[in-house]
Structure formats: structure tokens, C-alpha cells
C-alpha atoms as a PDB file:
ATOM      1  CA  UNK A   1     -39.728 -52.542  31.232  1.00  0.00           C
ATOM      2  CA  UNK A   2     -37.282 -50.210  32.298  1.00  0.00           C
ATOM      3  CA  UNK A   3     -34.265 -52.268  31.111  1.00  0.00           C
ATOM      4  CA  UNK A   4     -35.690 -52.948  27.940  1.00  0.00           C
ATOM      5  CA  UNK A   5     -36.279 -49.560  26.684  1.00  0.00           C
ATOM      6  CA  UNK A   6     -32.762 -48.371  28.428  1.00  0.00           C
ATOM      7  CA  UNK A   7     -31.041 -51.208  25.960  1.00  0.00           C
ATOM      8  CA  UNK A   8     -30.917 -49.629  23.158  1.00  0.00           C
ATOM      9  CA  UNK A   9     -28.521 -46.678  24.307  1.00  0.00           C
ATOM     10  CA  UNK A  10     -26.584 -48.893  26.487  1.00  0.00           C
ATOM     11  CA  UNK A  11     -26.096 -50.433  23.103  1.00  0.00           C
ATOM     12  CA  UNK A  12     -24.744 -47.942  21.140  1.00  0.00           C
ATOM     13  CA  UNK A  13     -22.834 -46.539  24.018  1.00  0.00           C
ATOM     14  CA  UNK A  14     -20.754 -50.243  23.828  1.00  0.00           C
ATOM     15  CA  UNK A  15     -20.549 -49.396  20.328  1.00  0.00           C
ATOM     16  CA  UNK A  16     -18.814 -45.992  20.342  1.00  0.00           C
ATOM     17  CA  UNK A  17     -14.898 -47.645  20.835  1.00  0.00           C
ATOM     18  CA  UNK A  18     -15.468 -49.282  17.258  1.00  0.00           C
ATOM     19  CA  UNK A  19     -15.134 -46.182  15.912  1.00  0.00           C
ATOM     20  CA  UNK A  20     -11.141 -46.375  16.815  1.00  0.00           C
ATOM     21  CA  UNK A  21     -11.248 -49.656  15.110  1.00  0.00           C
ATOM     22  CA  UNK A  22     -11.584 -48.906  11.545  1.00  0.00           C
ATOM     23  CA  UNK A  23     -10.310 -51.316   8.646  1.00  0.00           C
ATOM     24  CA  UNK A  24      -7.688 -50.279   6.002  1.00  0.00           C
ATOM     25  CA  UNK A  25      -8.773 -48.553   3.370  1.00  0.00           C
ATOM     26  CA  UNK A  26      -6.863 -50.243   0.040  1.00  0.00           C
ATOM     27  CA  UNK A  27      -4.673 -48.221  -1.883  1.00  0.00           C
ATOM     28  CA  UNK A  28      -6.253 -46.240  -4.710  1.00  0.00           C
ATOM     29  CA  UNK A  29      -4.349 -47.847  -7.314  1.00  0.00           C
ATOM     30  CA  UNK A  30      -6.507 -51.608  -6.407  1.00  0.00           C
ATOM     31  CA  UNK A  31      -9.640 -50.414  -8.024  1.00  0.00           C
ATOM     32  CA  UNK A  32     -10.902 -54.461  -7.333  1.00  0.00           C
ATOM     33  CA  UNK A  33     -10.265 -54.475  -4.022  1.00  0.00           C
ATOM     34  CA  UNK A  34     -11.591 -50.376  -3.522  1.00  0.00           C
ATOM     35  CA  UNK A  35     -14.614 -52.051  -5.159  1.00  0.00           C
ATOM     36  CA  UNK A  36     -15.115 -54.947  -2.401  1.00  0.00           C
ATOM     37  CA  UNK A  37     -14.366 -52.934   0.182  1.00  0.00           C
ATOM     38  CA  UNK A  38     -17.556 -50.608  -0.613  1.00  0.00           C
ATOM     39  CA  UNK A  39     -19.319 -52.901  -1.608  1.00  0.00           C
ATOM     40  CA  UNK A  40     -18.895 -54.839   2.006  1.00  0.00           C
ATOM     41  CA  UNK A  41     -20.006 -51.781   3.435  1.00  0.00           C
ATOM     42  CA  UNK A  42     -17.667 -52.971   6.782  1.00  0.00           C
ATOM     43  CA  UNK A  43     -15.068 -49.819   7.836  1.00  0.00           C
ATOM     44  CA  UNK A  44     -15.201 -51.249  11.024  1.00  0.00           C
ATOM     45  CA  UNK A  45     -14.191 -54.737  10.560  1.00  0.00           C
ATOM     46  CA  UNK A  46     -11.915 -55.987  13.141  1.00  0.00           C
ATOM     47  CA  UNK A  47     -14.193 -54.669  15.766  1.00  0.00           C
ATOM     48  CA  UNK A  48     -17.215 -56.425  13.978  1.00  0.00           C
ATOM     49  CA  UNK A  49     -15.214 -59.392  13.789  1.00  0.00           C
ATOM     50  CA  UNK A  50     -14.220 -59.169  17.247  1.00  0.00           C
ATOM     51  CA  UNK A  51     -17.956 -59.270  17.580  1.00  0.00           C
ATOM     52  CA  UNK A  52     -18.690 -62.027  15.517  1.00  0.00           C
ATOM     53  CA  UNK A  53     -15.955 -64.520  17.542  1.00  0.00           C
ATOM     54  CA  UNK A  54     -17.536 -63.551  20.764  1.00  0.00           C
ATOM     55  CA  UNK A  55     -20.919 -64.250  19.545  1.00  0.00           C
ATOM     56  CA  UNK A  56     -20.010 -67.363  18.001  1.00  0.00           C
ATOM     57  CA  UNK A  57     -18.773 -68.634  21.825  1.00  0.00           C
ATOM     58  CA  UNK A  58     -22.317 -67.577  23.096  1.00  0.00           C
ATOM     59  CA  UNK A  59     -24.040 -69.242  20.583  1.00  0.00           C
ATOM     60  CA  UNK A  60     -22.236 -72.678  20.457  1.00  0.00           C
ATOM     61  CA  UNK A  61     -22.578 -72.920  24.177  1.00  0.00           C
ATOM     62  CA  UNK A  62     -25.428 -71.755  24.984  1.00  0.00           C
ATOM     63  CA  UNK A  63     -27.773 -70.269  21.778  1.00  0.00           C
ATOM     64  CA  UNK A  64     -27.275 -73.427  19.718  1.00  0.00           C
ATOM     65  CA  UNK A  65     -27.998 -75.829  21.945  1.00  0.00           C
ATOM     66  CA  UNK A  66     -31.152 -74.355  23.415  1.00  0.00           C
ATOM     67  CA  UNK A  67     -32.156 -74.012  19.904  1.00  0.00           C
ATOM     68  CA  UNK A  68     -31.331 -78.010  19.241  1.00  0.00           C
ATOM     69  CA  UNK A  69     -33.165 -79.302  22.299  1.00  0.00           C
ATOM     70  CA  UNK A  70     -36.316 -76.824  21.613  1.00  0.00           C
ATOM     71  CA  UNK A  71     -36.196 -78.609  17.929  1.00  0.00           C
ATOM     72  CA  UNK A  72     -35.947 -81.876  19.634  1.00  0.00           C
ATOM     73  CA  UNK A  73     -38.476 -81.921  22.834  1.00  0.00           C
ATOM     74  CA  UNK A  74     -41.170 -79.399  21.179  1.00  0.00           C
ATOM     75  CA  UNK A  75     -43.237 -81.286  18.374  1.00  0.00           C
ATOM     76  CA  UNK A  76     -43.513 -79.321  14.962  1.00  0.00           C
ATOM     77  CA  UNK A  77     -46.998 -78.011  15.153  1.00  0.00           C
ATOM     78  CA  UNK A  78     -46.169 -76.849  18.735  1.00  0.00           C
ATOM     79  CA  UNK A  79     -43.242 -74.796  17.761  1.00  0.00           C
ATOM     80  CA  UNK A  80     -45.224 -73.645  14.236  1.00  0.00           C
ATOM     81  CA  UNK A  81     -48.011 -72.067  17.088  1.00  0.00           C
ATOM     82  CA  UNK A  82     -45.439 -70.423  18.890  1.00  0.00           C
ATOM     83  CA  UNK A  83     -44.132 -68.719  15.730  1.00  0.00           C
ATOM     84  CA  UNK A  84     -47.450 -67.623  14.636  1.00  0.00           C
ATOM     85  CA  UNK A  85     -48.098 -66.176  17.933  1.00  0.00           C
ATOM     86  CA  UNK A  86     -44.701 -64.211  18.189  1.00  0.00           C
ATOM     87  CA  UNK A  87     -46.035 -62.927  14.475  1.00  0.00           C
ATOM     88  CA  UNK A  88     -49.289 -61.982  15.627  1.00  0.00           C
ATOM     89  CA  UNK A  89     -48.209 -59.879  18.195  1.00  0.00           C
ATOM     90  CA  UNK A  90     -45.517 -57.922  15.539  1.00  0.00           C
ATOM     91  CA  UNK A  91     -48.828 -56.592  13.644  1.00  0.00           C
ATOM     92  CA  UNK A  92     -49.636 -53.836  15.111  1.00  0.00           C
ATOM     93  CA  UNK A  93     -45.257 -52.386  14.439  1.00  0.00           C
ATOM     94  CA  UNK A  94     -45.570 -53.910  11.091  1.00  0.00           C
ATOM     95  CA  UNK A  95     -49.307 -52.277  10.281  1.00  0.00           C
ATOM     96  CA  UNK A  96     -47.308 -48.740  11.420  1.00  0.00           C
ATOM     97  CA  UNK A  97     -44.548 -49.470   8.952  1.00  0.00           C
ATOM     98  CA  UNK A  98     -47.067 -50.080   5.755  1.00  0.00           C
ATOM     99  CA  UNK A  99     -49.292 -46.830   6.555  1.00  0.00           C
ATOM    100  CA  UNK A 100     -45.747 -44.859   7.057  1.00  0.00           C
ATOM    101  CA  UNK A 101     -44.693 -46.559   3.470  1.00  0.00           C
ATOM    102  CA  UNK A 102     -48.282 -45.339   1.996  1.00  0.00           C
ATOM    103  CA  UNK A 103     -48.765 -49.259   1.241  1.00  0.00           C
ATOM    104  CA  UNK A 104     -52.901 -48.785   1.851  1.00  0.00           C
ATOM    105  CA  UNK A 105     -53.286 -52.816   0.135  1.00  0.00           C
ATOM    106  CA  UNK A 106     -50.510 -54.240   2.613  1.00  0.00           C
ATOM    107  CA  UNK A 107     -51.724 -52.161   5.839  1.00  0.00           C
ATOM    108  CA  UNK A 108     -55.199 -53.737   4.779  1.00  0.00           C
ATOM    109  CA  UNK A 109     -53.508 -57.483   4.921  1.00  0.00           C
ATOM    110  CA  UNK A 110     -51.850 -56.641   7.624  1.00  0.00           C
ATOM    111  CA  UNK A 111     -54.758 -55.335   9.874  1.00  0.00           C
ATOM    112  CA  UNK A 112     -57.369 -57.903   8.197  1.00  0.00           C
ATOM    113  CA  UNK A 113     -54.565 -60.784   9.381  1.00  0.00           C
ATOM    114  CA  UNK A 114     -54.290 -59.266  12.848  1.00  0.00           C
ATOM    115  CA  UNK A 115     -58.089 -59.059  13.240  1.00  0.00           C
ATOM    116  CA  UNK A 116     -58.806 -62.617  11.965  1.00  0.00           C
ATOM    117  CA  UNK A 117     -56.167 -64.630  13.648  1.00  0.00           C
ATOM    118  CA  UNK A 118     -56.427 -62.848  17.140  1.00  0.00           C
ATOM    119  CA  UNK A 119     -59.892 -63.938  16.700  1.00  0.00           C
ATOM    120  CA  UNK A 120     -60.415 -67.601  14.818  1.00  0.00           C
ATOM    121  CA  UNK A 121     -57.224 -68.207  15.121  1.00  0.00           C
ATOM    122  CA  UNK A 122     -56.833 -68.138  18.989  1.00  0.00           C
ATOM    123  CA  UNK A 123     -54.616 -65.250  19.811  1.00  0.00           C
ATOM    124  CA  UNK A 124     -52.520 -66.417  16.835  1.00  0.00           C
ATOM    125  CA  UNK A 125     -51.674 -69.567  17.197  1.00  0.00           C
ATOM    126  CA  UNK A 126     -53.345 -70.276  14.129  1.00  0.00           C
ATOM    127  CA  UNK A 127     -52.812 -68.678  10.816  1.00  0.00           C
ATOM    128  CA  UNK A 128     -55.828 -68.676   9.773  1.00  0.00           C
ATOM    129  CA  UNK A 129     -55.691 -65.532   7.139  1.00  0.00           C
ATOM    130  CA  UNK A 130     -52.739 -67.333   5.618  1.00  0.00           C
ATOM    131  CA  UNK A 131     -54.004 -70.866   5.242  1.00  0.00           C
ATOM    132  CA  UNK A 132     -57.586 -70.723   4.926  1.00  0.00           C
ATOM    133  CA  UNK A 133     -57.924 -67.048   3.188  1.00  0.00           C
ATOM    134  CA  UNK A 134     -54.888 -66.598   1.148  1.00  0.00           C
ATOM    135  CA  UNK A 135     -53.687 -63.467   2.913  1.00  0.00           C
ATOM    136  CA  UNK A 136     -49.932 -64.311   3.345  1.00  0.00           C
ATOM    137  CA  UNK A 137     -47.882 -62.028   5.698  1.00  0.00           C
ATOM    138  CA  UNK A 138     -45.063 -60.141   5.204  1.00  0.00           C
ATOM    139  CA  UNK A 139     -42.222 -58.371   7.718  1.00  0.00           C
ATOM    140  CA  UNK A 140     -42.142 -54.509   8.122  1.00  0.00           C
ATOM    141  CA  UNK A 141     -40.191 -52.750  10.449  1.00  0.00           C
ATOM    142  CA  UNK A 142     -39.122 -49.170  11.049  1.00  0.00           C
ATOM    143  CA  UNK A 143     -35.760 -49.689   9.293  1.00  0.00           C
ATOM    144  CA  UNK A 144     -37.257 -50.622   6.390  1.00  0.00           C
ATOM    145  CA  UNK A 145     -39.151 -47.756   6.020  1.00  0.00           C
ATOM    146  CA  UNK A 146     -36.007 -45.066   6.712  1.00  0.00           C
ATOM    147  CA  UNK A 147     -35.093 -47.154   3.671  1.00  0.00           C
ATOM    148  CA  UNK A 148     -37.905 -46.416   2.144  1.00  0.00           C
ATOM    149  CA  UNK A 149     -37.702 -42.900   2.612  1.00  0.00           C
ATOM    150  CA  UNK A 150     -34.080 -42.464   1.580  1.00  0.00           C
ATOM    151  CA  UNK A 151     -32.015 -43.229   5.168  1.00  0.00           C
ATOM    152  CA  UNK A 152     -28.669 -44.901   4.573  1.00  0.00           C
ATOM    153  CA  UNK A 153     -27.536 -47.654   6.250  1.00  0.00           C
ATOM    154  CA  UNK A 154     -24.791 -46.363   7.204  1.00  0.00           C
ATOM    155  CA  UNK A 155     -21.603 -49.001   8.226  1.00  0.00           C
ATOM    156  CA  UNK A 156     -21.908 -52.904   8.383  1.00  0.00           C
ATOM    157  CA  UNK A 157     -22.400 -53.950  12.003  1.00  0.00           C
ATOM    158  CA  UNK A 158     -22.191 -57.373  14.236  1.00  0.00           C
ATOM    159  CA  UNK A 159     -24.084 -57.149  17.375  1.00  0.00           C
ATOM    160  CA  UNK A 160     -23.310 -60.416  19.600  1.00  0.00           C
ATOM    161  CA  UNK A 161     -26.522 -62.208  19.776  1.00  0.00           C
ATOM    162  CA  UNK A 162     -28.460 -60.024  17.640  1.00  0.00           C
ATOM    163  CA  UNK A 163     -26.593 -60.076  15.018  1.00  0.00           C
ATOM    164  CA  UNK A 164     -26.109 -58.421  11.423  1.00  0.00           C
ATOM    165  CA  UNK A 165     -27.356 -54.667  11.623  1.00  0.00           C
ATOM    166  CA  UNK A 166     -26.237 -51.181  10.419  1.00  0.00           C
ATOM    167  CA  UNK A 167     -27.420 -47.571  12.491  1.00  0.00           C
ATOM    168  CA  UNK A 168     -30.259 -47.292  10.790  1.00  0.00           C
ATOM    169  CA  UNK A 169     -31.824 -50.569  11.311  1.00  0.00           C
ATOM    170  CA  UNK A 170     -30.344 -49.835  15.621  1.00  0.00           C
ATOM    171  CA  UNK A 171     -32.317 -46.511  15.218  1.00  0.00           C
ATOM    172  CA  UNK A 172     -35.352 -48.698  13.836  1.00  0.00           C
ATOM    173  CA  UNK A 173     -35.300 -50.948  16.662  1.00  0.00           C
ATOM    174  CA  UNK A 174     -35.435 -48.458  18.982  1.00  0.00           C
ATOM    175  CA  UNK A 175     -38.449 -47.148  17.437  1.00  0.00           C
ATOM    176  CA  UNK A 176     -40.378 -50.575  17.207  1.00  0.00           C
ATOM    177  CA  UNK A 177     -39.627 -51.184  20.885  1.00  0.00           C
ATOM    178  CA  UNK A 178     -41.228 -47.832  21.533  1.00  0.00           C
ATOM    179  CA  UNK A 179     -43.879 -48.283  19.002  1.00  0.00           C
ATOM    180  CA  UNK A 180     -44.552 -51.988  20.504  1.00  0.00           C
ATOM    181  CA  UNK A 181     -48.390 -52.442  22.707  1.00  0.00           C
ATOM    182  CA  UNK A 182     -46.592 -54.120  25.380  1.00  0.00           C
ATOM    183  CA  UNK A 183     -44.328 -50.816  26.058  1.00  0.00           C
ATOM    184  CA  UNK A 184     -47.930 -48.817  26.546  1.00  0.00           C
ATOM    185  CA  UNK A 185     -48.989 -51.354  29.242  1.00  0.00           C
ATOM    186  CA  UNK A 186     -47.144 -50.071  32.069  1.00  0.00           C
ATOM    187  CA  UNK A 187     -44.428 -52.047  34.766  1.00  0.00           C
ATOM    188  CA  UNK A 188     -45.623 -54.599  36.784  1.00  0.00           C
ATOM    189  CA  UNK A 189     -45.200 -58.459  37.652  1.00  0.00           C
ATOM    190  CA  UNK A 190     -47.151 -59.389  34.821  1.00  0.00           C
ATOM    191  CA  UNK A 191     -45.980 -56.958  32.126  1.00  0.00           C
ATOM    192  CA  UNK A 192     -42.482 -57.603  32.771  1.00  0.00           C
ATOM    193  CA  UNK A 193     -43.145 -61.716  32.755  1.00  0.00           C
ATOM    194  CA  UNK A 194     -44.561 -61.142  29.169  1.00  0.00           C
ATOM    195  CA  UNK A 195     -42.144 -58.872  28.143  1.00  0.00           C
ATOM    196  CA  UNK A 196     -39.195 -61.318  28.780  1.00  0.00           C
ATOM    197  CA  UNK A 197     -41.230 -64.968  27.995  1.00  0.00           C
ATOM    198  CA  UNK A 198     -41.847 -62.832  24.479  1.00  0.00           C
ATOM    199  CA  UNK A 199     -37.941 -61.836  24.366  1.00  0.00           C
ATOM    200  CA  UNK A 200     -36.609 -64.940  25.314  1.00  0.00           C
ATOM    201  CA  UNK A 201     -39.131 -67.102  23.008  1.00  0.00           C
ATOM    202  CA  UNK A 202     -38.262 -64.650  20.166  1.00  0.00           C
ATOM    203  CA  UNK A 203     -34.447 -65.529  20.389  1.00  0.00           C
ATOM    204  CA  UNK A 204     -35.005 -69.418  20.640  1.00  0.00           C
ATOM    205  CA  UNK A 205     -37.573 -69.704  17.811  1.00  0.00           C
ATOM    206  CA  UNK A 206     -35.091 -67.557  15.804  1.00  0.00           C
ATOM    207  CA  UNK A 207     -32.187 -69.947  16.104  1.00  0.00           C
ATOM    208  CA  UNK A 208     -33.839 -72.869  15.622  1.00  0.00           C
ATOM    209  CA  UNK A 209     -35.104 -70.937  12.357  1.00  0.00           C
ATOM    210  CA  UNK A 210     -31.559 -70.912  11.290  1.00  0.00           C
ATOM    211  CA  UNK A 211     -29.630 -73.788  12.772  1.00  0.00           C
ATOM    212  CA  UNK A 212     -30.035 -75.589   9.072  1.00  0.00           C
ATOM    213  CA  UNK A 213     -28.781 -72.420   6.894  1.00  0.00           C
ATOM    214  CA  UNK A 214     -26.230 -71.490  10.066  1.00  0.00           C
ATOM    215  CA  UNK A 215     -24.539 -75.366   9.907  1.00  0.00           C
ATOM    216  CA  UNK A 216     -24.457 -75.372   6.427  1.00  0.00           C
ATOM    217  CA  UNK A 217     -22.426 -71.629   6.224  1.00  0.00           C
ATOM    218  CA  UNK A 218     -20.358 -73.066   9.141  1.00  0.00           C
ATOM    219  CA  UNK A 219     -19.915 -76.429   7.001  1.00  0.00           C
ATOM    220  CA  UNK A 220     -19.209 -75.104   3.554  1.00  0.00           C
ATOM    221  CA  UNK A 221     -17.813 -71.664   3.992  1.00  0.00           C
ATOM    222  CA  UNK A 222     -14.346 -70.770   4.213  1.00  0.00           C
ATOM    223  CA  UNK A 223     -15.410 -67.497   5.416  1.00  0.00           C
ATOM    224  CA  UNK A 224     -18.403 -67.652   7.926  1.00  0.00           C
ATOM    225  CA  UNK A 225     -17.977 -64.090   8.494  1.00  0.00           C
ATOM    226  CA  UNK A 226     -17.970 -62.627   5.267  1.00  0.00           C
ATOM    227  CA  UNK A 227     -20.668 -65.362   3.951  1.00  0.00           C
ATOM    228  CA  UNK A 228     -23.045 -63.708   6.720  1.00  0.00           C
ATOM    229  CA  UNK A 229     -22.184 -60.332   6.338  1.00  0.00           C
ATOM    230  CA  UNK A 230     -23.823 -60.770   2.232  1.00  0.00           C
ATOM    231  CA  UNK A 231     -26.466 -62.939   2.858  1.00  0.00           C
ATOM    232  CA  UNK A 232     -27.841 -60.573   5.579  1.00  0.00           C
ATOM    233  CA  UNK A 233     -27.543 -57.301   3.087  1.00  0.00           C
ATOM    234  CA  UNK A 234     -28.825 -59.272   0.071  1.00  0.00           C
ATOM    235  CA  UNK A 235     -31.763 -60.186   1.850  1.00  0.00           C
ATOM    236  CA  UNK A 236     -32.150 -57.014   3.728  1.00  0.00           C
ATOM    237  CA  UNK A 237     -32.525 -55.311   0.417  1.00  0.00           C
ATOM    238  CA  UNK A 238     -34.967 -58.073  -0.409  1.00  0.00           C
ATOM    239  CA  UNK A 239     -37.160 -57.067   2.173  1.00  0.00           C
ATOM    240  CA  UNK A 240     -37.116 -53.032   1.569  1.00  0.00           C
ATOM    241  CA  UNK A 241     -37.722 -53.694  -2.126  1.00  0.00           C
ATOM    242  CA  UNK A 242     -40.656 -56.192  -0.697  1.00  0.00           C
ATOM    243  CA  UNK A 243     -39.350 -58.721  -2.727  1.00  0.00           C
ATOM    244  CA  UNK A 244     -39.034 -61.735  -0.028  1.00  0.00           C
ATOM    245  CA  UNK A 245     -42.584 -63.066  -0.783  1.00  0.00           C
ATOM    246  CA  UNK A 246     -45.315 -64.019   1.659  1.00  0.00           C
ATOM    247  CA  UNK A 247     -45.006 -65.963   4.648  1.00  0.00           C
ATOM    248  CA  UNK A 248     -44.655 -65.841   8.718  1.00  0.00           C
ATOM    249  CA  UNK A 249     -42.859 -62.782   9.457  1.00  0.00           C
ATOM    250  CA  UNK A 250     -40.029 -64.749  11.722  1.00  0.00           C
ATOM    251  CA  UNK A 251     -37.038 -63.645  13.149  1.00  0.00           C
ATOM    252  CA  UNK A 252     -36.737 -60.429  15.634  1.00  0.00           C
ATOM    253  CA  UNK A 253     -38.835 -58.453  12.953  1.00  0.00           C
ATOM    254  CA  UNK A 254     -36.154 -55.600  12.800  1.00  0.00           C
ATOM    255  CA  UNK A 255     -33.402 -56.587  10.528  1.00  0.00           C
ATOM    256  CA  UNK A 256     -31.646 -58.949  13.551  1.00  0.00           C
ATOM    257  CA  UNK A 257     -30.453 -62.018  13.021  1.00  0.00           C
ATOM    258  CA  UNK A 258     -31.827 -62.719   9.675  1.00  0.00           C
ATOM    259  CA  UNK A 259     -30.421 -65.297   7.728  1.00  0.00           C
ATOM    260  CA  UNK A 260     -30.069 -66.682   3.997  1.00  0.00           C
ATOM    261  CA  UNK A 261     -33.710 -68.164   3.189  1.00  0.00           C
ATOM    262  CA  UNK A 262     -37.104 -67.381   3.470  1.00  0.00           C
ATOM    263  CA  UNK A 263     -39.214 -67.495   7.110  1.00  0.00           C
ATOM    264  CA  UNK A 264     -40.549 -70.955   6.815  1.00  0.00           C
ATOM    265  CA  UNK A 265     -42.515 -73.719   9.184  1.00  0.00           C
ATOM    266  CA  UNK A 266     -40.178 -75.260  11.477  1.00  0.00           C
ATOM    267  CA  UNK A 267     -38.145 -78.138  10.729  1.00  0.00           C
ATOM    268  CA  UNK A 268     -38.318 -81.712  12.577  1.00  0.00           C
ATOM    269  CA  UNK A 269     -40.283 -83.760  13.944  1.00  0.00           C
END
């Protein structure tokens, strides 16, 4: 527990040198290209990109792979438990986030979901609320709601292994690790074997979430980088405006490593 909730300034601290690394402003006389470069939102390029090639190395040795054998071993519905579980236990960060947005009908989903699939659906393996009731879920986190309330986002930035973020969706994670149950339960053996088996199935169910969308941007993109960099802030917007629809809340549930697409069942077998 201790390393987790010292990550997040370690973080930024590894940050700080991209500030030295700043992209070229164009000249004012290119109103098109003064245009795309605020709309990218990405001062900091080369260092992000930087980022991006060493995270690509992690992933297609070791992030991808994982990813392909957990599609390939784990059946679907196995795999569709695990990602209801991992959603489950997000409820309680995402139930904070709709009371702190004054959304009183989606805190009520939220808690009614957390309340009937911890029960009938076994800890959360089943979505029960979802299928049976009609009570789809939906992804809240704390950056969404400094959103909400106004926060910029602040500069475009590539986090190896995370991925896509911006400071105020860092400063949000921060938060939901601090507003997170398992944080409240103490150190010990058993804490800190939940704490990482949560982490570490987070980050594989993620990427198998996005190997399709991932190989397809590697596949048909002349610009992997920049194709990422939009999709992620298109659909980060998506999700403040709550315009993303219903579903499994999937991915890290703080703005990380969201792709193009919607959170869906796995694919396979």
C-alpha cells in the first residue's frame, strides 16, 4: 500500500523534465497550422512522443502478448466475470463522482447496481442490474468531475503504460486511489495481495479490451501517435458530457488507457 499511494508523485516528479521539452509553436502568420496545434492540445510533444516509443517497446513485448494469451487460454464468459468484478469494485469512486456532479438519478444506478450485483450477482461477477434489470452502468471518475466543475485539462500527456492523460485527469487519479475502499483497509499480506492481483488484472483486461481497435490504428494509421492522441480526447469529452452510453465501466476508470470504442464484452472464444 505504501508504494501505491507514493506513485502518483513519483509520477509527476518523472514528469517535471518535459517541461524543457516543449514543441514549436508555428509562426503567427500559419493560422491552419496555429489552429492544429491548439487544437492537439500537445506543447510538450517530443517528450510525449518520447513516451509513446518507449511504451510501445513495453507493450509489444510484454503488454500485448499477455493480453493475446489471456484472450486465448481464458474462455469468454471467464474473462466477461473478471471485468464485471473489476467494475463492481469501481462503484463506490464512481457513486462519489455522481453525488459530487449532483447526478441524484445516476448515484441511484450506481448504488442500486453496487447493492444488487455484490449480492445476486456474486461479488460481481454477474451483472445482474444490467442484464436482468435494465440498469446499465456508466464510468465516473474524479477527473471527470474537475471537468464538470470547470478544471482544464491542461497539456496533452503520454504516460508509458498508462497511457493518454492530461494534469487534471493525474490529479483525479490521485484522488480515486485515495478515495478507493481498499486504501481504508490498512497494510498487510492480504491487503497488499489484493491490491496488486486488482492492479495487475486491471492492466491485462484493459489491453485485451483494446488489442482489436489498437491493431487496427497500428494497421491503418500513418500516424499511430497522433490517431491516439484524438481518439482519447474525443472520447474523453464523450464521457464528461455523459454521452458514451451504458455499459461495463472498463478500462482503469480514470481517463487511462482509453481507447476509440465503447467498453464492450470481450472478444474470442
Amino acid at each position: 500500500m505504501r508504494l501505491k499511494r507514493s506513485a502518483l508523485p513519483l509520477l509527476l516528479a518523472a514528469l517535471l523534465p518535459a517541461l524543457g521539452a516543449c514543441a514549436t509553436r508555428p509562426p503567427a502568420d500559419d493560422p491552419e497550422s496555429v489552429a492544429e496545434f491548439r487544437q492537439n492540445n500537445d506543447p510538450i510533444e517530443p517528450f510525449n512522443r518520447g513516451s509513446y516509443a518507449v511504451h510501445q517497446a513495453i507493450d509489444r513485448n510484454v503488454l500485448a502478448p499477455v493480453a493475446r494469451g489471456y484472450r486465448a487460454v481464458v474462455p469468454t464468459p471467464v474473462r466477461l466475470g473478471v471485468r464485471n468484478v473489476l467494475a463492481n469494485l469501481r462503484t463506490p469512486v464512481i457513486l462519489v463522482n455522481d453525488v459530487l456532479q449532483g447526478e441524484p438519478r445516476r448515484a441511484g444506478d450506481t448504488l442500486g447496481r453496487f447493492v444488487v450485483n455484490s449480492t445476486l450477482g456474486v461479488g460481481g461477477i454477474f451483472d445482474v442490474a444490467g442484464n436482468r434489470l435494465g440498469v446499465r452502468g456508466h464510468a465516473e471518475d474524479f477527473g471527470q468531475t474537475f471537468a464538470r466543475w470547470g478544471v482544464g485539462e491542461g497539456p496533452y500527456l503520454f504516460i508509458p503504460v498508462i497511457g493518454p492523460s492530461n494534469p487534471r485527469d493525474l490529479t483525479g487519479f490521485g484522488l480515486g486511489i485515495a478515495a478507493d475502499p481498499l486504501v481504508w483497509l490498512g497494510q498487510g499480506a492480504t491487503v497488499d495481495a489484493l491490491t496488486y492481483s486488482r492492479t495487475g488484472a486491471t492492466v491485462v483486461d484493459t489491453r485485451e479490451e483494446l488489442l482489436d481497435p489498437l491493431d487496427a490504428v497500428e494497421r491503418t494509421s500513418l500516424d499511430s501517435y497522433a490517431t491516439l492522441r484524438s481518439a482519447y480526447r474525443q472520447r474523453r469529452r464523450a464521457e464528461i458530457d455523459n454521452r458514451t452510453g451504458g455499459g461495463t465501466p472498463s478500462g482503469f476508470g480514470t481517463g487511462f488507457g482509453v481507447g476509440p470504442g465503447e467498453p464492450s464484452a470481450p472478444a474470442g472464444r
